[in-house]
N, C-alpha and C. Protein backbone atom coordinates (compact mmCIF):
# COMPACT_ATOMS: atom_id res chain seq x y z
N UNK A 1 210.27 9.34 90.15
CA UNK A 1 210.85 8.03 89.87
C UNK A 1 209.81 7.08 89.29
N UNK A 2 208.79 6.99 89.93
CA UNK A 2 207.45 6.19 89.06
C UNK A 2 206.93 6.61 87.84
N UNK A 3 207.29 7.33 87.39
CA UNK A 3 206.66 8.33 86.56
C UNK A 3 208.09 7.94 85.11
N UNK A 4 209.22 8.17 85.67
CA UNK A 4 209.96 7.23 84.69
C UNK A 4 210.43 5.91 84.65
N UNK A 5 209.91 5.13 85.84
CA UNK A 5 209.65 3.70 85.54
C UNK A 5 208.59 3.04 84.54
N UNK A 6 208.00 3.96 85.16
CA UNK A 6 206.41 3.42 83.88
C UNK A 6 206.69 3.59 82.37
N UNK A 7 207.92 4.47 81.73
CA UNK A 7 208.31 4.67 80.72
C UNK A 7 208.78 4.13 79.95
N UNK A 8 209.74 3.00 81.12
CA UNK A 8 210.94 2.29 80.52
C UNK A 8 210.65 1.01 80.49
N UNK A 9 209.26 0.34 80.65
CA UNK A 9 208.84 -0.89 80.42
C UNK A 9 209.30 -1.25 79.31
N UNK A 10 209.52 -3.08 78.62
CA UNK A 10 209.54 -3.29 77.34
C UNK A 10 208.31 -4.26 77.87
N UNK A 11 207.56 -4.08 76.30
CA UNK A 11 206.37 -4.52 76.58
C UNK A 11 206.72 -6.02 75.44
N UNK A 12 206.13 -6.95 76.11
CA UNK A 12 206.00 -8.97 75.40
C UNK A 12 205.10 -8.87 75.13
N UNK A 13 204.56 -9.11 74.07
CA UNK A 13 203.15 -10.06 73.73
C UNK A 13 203.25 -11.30 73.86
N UNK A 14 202.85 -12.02 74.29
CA UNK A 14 202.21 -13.64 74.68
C UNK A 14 201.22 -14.23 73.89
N UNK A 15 201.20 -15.46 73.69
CA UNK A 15 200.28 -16.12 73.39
C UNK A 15 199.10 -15.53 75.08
N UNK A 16 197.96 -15.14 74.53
CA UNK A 16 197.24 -14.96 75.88
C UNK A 16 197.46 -14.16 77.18
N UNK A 17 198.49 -13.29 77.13
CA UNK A 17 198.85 -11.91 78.12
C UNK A 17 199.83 -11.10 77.29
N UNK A 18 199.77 -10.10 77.95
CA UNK A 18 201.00 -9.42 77.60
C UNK A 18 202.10 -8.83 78.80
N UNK A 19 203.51 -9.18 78.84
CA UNK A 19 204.36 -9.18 79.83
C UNK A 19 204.81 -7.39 79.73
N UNK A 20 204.85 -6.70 81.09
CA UNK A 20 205.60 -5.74 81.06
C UNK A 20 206.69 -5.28 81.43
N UNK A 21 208.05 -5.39 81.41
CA UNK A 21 209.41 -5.93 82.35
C UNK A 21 210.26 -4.81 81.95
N UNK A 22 211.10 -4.15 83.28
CA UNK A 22 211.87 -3.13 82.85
C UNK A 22 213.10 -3.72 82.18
N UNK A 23 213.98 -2.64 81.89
CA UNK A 23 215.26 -3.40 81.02
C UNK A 23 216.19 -4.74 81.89
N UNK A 24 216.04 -4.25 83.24
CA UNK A 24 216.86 -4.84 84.22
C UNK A 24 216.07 -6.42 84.45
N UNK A 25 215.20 -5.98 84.60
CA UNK A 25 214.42 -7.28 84.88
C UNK A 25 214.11 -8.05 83.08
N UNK A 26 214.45 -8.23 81.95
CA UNK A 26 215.26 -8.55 81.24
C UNK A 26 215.90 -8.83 80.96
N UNK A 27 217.01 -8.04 81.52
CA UNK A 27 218.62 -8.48 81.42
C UNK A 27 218.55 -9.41 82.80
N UNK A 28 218.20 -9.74 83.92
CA UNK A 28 218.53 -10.84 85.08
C UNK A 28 218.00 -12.18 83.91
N UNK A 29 216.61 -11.95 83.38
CA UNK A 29 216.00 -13.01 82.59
C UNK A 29 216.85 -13.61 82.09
N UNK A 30 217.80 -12.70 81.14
CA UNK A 30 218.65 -13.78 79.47
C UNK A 30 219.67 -14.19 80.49
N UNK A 31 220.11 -13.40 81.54
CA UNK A 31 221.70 -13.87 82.26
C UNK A 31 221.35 -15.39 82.78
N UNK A 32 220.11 -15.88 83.20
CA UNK A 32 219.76 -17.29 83.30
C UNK A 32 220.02 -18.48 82.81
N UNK A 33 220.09 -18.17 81.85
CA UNK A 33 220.19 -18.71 79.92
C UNK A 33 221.25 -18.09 79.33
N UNK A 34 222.70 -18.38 79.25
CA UNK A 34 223.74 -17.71 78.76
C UNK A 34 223.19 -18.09 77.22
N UNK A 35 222.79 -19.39 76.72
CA UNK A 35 222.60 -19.41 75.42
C UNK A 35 221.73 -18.94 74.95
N UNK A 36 220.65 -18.78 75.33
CA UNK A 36 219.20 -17.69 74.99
C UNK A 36 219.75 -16.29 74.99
N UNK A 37 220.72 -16.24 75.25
CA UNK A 37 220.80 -14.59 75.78
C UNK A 37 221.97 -14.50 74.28
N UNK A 38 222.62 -15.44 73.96
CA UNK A 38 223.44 -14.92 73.08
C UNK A 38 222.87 -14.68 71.73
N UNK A 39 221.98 -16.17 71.96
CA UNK A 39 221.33 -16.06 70.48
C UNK A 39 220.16 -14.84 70.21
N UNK A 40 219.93 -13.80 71.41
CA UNK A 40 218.87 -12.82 71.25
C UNK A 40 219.84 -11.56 70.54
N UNK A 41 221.03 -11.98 71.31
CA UNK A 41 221.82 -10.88 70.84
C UNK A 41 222.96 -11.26 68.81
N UNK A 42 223.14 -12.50 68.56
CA UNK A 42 223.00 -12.44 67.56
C UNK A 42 221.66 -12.12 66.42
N UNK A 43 220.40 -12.15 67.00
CA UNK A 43 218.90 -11.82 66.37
C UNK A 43 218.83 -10.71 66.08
N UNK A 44 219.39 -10.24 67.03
CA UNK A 44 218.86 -8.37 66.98
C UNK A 44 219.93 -7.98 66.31
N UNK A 45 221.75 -8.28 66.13
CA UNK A 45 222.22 -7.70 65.25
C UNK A 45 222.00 -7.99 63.81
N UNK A 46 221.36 -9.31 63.58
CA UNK A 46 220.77 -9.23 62.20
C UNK A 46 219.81 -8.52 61.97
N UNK A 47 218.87 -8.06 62.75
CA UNK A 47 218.07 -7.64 62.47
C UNK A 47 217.88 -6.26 62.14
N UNK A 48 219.26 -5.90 63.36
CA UNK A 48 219.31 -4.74 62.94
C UNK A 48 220.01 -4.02 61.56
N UNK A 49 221.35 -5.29 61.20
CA UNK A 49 221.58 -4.98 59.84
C UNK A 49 220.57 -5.25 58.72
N UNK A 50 219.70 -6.10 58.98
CA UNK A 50 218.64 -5.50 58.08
C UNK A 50 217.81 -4.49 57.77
N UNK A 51 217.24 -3.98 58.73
CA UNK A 51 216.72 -2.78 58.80
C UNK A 51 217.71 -1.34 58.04
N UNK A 52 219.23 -1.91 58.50
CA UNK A 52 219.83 -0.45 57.83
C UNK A 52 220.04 -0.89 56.32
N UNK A 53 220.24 -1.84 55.87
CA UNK A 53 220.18 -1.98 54.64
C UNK A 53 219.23 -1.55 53.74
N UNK A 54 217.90 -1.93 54.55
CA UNK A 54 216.79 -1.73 53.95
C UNK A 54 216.53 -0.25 53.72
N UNK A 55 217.00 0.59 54.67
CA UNK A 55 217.34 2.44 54.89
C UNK A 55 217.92 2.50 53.65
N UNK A 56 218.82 2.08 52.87
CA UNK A 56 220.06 2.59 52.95
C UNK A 56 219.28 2.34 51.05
N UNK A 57 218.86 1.11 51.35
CA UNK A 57 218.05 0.67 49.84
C UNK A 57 217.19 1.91 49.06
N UNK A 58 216.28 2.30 50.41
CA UNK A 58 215.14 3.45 50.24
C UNK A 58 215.95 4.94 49.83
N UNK A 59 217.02 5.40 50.64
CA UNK A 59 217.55 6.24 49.80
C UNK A 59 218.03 6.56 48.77
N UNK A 60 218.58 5.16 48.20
CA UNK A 60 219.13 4.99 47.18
C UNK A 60 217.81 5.49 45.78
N UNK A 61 216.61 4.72 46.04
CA UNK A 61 215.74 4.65 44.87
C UNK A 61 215.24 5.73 44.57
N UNK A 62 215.53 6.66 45.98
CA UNK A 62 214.93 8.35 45.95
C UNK A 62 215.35 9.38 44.64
């Protein structure tokens, strides 16, 4: 069990530390902040449609 806890950290960089927090202890974080938590989750789906676009760009030029 320690052995796949230590796996599943997401690791923060900080100004001046770096945070190590499993998914759960994350997810209690944004549930604090209903509006922080939405706007992380509109971030990441842009972000993530960027990223596939950007895929999708690179195959194309192949």
């Amino acid at each position: 069990m320690a052995d796949q806890r230590r796996n599943n950290f997401i690791e923060i960089k900080l100004p001046g530390c770096t945070v190590f927090l499993l998914p759960a202890e994350v997810n209690r974080l944004l549930l604090l902040d209903q509006e922080l938590f939405a706007e992380a989750i509109r971030r990441g789906k842009a972000i993530l449609r960027r990223r596939n676009e950007e895929k999708r760009r690179e195959k194309r030029c192949r």
